[in-house]
Protein backbone atom coordinates (compact mmCIF):
# COMPACT_ATOMS: atom_id res chain seq x y z
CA UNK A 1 -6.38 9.88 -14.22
CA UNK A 2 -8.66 7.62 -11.72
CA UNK A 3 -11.76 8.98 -9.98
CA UNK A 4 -13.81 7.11 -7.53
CA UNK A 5 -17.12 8.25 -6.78
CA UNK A 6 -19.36 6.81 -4.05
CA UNK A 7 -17.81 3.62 -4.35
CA UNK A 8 -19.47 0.72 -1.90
CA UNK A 9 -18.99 -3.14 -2.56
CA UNK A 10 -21.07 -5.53 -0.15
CA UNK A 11 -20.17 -9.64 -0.58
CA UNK A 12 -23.62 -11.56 0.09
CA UNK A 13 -25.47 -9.77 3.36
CA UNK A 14 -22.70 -9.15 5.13
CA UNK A 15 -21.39 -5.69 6.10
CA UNK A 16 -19.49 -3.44 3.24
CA UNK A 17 -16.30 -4.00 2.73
CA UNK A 18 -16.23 -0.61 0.94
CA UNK A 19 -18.39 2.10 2.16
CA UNK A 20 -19.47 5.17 0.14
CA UNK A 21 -15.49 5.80 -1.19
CA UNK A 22 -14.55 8.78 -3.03
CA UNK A 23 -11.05 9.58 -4.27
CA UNK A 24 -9.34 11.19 -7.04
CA UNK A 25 -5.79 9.53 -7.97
CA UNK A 26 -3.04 10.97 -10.51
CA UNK A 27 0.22 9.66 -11.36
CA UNK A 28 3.05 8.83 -8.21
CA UNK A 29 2.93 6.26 -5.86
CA UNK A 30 -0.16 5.86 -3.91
CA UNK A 31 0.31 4.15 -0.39
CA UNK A 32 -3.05 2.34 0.57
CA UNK A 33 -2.97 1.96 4.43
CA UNK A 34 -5.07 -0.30 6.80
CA UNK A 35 -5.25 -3.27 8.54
CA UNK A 36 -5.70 -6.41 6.99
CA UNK A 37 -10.09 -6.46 6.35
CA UNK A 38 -9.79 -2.62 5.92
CA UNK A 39 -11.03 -3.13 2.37
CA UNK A 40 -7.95 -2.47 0.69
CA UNK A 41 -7.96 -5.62 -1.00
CA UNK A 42 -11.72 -5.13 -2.63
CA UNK A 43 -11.21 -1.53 -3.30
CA UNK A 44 -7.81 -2.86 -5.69
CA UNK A 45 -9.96 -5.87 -7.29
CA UNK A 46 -12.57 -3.39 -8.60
CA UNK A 47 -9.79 -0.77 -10.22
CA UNK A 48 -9.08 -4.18 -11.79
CA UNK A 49 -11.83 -4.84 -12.91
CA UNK A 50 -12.05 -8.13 -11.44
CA UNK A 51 -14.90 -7.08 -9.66
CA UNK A 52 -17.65 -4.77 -9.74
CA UNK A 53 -18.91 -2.35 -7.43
CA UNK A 54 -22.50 -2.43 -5.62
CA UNK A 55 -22.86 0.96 -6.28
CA UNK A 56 -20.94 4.10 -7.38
CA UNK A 57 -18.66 4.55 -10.48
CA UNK A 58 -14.90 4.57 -11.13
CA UNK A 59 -13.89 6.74 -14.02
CA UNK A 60 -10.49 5.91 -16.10
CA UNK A 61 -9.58 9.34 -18.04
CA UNK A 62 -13.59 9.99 -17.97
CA UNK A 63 -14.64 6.50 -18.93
CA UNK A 64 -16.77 4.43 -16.37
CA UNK A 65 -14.93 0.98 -16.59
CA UNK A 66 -17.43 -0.48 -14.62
CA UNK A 67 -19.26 -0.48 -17.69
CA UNK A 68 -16.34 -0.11 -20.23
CA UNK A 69 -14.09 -2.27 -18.30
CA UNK A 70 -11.64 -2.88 -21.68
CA UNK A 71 -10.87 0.91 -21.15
CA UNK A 72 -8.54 0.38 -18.74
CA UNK A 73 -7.27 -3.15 -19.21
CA UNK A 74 -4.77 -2.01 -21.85
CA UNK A 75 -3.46 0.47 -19.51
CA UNK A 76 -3.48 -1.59 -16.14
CA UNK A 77 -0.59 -3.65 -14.63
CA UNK A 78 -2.05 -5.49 -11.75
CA UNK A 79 0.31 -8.02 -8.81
CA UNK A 80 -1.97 -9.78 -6.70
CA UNK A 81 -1.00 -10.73 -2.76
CA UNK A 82 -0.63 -14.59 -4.09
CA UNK A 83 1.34 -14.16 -7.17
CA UNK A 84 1.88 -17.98 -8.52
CA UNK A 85 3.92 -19.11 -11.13
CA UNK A 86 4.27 -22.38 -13.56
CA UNK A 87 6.38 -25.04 -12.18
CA UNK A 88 7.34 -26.39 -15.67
CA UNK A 89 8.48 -22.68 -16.91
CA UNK A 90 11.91 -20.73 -16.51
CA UNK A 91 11.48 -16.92 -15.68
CA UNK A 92 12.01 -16.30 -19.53
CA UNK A 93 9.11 -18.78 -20.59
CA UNK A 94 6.88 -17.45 -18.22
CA UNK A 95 7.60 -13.58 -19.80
CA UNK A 96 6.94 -15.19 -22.88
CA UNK A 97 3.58 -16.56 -21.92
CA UNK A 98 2.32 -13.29 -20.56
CA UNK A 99 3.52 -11.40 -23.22
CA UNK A 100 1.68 -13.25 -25.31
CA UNK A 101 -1.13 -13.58 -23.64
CA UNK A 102 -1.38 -9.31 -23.84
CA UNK A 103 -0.99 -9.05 -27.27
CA UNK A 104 3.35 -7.64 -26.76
CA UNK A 105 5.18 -9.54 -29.55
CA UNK A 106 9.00 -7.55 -28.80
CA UNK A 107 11.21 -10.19 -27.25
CA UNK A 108 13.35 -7.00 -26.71
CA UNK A 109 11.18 -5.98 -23.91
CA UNK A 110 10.96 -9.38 -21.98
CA UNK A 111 14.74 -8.90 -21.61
CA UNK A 112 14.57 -5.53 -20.98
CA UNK A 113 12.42 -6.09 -18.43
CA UNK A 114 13.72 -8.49 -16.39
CA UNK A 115 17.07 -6.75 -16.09
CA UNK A 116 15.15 -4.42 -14.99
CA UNK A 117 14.32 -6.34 -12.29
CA UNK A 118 17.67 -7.81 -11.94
CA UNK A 119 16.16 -11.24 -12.99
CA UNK A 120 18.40 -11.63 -16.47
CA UNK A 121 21.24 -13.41 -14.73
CA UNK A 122 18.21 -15.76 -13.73
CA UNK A 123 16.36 -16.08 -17.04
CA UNK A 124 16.59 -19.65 -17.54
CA UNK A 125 15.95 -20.86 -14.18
CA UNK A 126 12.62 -22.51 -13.25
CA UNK A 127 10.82 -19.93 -11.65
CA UNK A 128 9.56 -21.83 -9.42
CA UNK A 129 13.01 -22.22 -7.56
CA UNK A 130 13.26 -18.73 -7.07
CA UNK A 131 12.89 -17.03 -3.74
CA UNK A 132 9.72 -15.02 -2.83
CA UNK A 133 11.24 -11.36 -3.53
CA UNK A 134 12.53 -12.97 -7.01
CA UNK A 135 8.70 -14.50 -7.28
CA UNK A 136 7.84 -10.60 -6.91
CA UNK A 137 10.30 -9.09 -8.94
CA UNK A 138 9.02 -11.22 -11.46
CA UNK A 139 5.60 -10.49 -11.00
CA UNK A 140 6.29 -7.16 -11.35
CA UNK A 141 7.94 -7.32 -14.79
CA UNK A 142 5.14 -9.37 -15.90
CA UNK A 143 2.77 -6.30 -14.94
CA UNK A 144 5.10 -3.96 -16.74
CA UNK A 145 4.79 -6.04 -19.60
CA UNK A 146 2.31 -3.80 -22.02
CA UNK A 147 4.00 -0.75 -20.29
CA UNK A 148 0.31 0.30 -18.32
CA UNK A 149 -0.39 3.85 -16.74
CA UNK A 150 -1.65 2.38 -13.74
CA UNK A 151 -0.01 -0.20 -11.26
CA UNK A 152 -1.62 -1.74 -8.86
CA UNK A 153 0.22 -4.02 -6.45
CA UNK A 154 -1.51 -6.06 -3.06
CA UNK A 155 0.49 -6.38 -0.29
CA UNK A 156 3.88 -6.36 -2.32
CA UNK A 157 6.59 -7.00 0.24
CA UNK A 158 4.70 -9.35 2.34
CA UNK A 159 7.35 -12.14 3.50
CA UNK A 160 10.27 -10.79 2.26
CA UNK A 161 13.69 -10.68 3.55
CA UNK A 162 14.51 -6.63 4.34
CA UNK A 163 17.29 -6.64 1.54
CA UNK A 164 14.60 -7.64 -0.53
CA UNK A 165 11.56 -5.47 0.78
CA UNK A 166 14.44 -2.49 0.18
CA UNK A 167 14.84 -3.42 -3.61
CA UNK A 168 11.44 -3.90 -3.98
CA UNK A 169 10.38 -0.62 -2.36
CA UNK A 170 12.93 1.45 -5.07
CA UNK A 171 12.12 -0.18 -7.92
CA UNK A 172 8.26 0.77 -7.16
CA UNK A 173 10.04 4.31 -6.29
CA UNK A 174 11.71 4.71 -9.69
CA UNK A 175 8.20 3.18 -11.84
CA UNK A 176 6.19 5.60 -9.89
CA UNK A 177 7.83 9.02 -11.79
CA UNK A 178 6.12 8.41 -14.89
CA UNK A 179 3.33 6.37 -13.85
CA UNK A 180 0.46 6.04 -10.92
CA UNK A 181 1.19 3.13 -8.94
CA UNK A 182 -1.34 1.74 -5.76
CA UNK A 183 0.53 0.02 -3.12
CA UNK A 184 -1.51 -1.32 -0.60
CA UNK A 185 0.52 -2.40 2.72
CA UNK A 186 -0.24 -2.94 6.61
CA UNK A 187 3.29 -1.93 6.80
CA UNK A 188 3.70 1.89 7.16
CA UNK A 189 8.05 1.77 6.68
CA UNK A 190 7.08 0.07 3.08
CA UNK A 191 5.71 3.31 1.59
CA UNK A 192 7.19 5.75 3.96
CA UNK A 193 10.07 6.82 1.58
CA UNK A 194 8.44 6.54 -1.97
CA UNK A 195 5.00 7.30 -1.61
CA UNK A 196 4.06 10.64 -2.78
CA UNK A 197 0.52 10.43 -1.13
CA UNK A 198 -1.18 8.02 1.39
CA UNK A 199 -4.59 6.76 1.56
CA UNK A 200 -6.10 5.34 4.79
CA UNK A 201 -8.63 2.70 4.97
CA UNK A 202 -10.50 1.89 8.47
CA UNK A 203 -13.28 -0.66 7.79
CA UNK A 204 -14.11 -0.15 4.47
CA UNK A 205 -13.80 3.63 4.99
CA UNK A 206 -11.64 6.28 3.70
CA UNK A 207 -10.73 8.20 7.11
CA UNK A 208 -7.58 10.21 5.16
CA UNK A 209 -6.19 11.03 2.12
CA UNK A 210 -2.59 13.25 2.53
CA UNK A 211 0.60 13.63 1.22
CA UNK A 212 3.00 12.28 4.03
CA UNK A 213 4.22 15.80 4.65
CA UNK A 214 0.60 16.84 5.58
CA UNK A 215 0.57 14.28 7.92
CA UNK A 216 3.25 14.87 9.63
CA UNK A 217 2.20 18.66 9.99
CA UNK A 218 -0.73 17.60 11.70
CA UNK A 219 0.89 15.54 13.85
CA UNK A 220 3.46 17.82 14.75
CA UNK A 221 2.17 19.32 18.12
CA UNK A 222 0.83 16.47 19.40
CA UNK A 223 3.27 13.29 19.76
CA UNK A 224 5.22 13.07 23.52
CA UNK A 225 8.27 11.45 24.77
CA UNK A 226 8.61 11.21 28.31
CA UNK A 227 9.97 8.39 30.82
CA UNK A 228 8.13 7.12 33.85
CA UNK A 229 7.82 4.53 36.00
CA UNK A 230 6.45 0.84 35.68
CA UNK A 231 2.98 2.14 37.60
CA UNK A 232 2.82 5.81 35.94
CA UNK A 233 3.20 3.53 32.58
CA UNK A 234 -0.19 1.64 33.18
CA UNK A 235 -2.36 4.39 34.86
CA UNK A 236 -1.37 6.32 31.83
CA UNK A 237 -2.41 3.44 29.00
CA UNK A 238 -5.37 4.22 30.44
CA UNK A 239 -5.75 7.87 29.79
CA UNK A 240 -4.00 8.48 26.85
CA UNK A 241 -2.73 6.54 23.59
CA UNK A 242 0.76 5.29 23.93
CA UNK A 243 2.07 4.61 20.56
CA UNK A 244 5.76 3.15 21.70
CA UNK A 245 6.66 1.95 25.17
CA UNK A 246 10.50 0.52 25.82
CA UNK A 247 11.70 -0.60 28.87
CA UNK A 248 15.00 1.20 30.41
CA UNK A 249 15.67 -0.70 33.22
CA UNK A 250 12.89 0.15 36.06
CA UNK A 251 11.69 3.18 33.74
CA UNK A 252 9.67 3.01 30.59
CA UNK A 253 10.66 5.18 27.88
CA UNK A 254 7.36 5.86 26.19
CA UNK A 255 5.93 8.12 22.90
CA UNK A 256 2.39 9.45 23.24
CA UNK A 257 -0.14 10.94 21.27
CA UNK A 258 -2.40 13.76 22.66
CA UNK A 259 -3.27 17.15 21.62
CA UNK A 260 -1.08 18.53 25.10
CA UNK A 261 1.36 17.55 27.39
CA UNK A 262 -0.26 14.16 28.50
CA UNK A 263 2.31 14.22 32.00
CA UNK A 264 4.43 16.19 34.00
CA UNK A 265 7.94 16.44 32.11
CA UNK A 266 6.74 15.43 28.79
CA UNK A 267 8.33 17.06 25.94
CA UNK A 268 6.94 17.69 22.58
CA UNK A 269 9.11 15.06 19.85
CA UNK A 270 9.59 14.93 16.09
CA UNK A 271 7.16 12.59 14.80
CA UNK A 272 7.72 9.70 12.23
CA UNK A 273 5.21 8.79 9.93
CA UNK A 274 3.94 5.80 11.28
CA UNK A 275 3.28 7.88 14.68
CA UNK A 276 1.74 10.59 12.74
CA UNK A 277 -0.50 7.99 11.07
CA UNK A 278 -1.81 6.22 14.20
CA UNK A 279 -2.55 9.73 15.62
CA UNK A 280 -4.55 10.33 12.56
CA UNK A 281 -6.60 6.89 13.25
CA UNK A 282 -6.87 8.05 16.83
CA UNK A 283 -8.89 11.31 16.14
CA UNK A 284 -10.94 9.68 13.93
CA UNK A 285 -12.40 7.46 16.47
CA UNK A 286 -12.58 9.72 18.96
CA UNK A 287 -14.69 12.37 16.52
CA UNK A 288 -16.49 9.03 15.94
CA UNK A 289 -17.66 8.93 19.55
């Protein structure tokens, strides 16, 4: 559906803050990881079409929309980090400004839509009273509006409550059967359950692209639990990466990433995907030594 190819975007003189990307993206729900700077931001923007790239081409179904942008607009739903809304306009009025503004003229599926988003008991209220995860439930049905292929949402759960982040993180789950949606989050628990693959993003770069299962395969082998003392805890943050370190009383409880058994007693653990992830970022500095 979208193929990037050789994708770099420099602002002014400065350094990229997308180097030489490639990926290849089909429908499912597509968690973009990395810090904040890591270029996930720019990378979304240009999908967009709200900017263009400094070199390389992204293809929509075969079309390059950096020179056909139009070919992907009518099948793009796109939430932006700040989403904003009118002061003046209830949730309903606001639909109804959207909807007109892309061409949908079925009231049917403004109401659909935000029951969809559990918004419908809320229709009428100025949105601009609403809380932030109601602000991005009803970004998101304004995105869903002309029904696109592709979604592509910045930093979605970003200040929300974690009732909220949970609805939020379904409701992407369910959308992403039947269509491809781009998540982009610092937060590794926000995509850990729905994403079906993960993209990583260290300054500007693409360092990984994996299902989560892969990751965690690679990873498995090479994460450590193992409790020591206050002064085997710091001679040891200097040898080896210690993802997790938690105090048990004069001990430290700690979980370690290294390809063997970084000290005496240390047994090999389970890992989780965030672990698995920060190993990942680990060996690719170190082959970048």
């Amino acid at each position: 559906m979208l193929d990037i190819r050789h994708v770099t975007k420099i602002y002014g003189k400065g350094a990229p803050a997308v180097a030489d990307l490639s990926l290849q993206l089909s429908r499912g729900v597509i968690g973009l990881i990395g810090h904040n700077g890591a270029g996930k931001t720019s990378l979304m923007q240009m999908i967009a079409t709200l900017t263009k790239p400094s070199s390389g081409q992204i293809l929509f179904q075969g079309v390059d929309i950096t020179k056909n942008p139009n070919a992907i607009r009518r099948h793009l739903g796109f939430l932006p980090q700040d989403f904003g809304v009118y002061p003046n306009l209830s949730a309903k009025e606001f639909m109804q400004y959207f909807a007109a503004l892309k061409g949908v003229r079925n009231p049917k599926r403004i109401n659909d839509l935000l029951e969809m988003v559990n918004l419908h008991d809320h229709a009428h209220r100025p949105a601009a009273s609403f809380s932030g995860g109601m602000r991005r439930r009803l970004g998101i049905a304004q995105a869903l509006l002309n029904d696109p292929d592709i979604l592509i949402v910045d930093e979605p759960t970003a200040g929300l409550d974690p009732e909220e982040r949970l609805r939020f993180r379904n409701l992407l789950g369910d959308l992403g059967v039947n269509k491809l949606i781009i998540m982009s989050t610092h937060i590794v628990s926000d995509v850990e359950s729905i994403a079906t693959e993960l993209a990583i993003m260290r300054q500007g770069q693409l360092i990984a692209h994996e299902t989560p299962e892969a990751f965690l395969d690679k990873a498995r082998g090479e994460i450590w639990s193992v409790t020591v003392s206050q002064e085997e805890h710091t001679a040891l943050r200097e040898k080896v990466n210690v993802l997790h370190a938690q105090r048990q009383g004069d001990r430290v409880s700690l979980r370690i990433a290294h390809p063997h058994s970084p000290w005496s007693g240390a047994i090999n653990a389970e890992p989780n995907l965030e672990e698995a992830l920060m190993s990942q970022r680990y060996a690719s500095q170190e082959s970048c030594v």
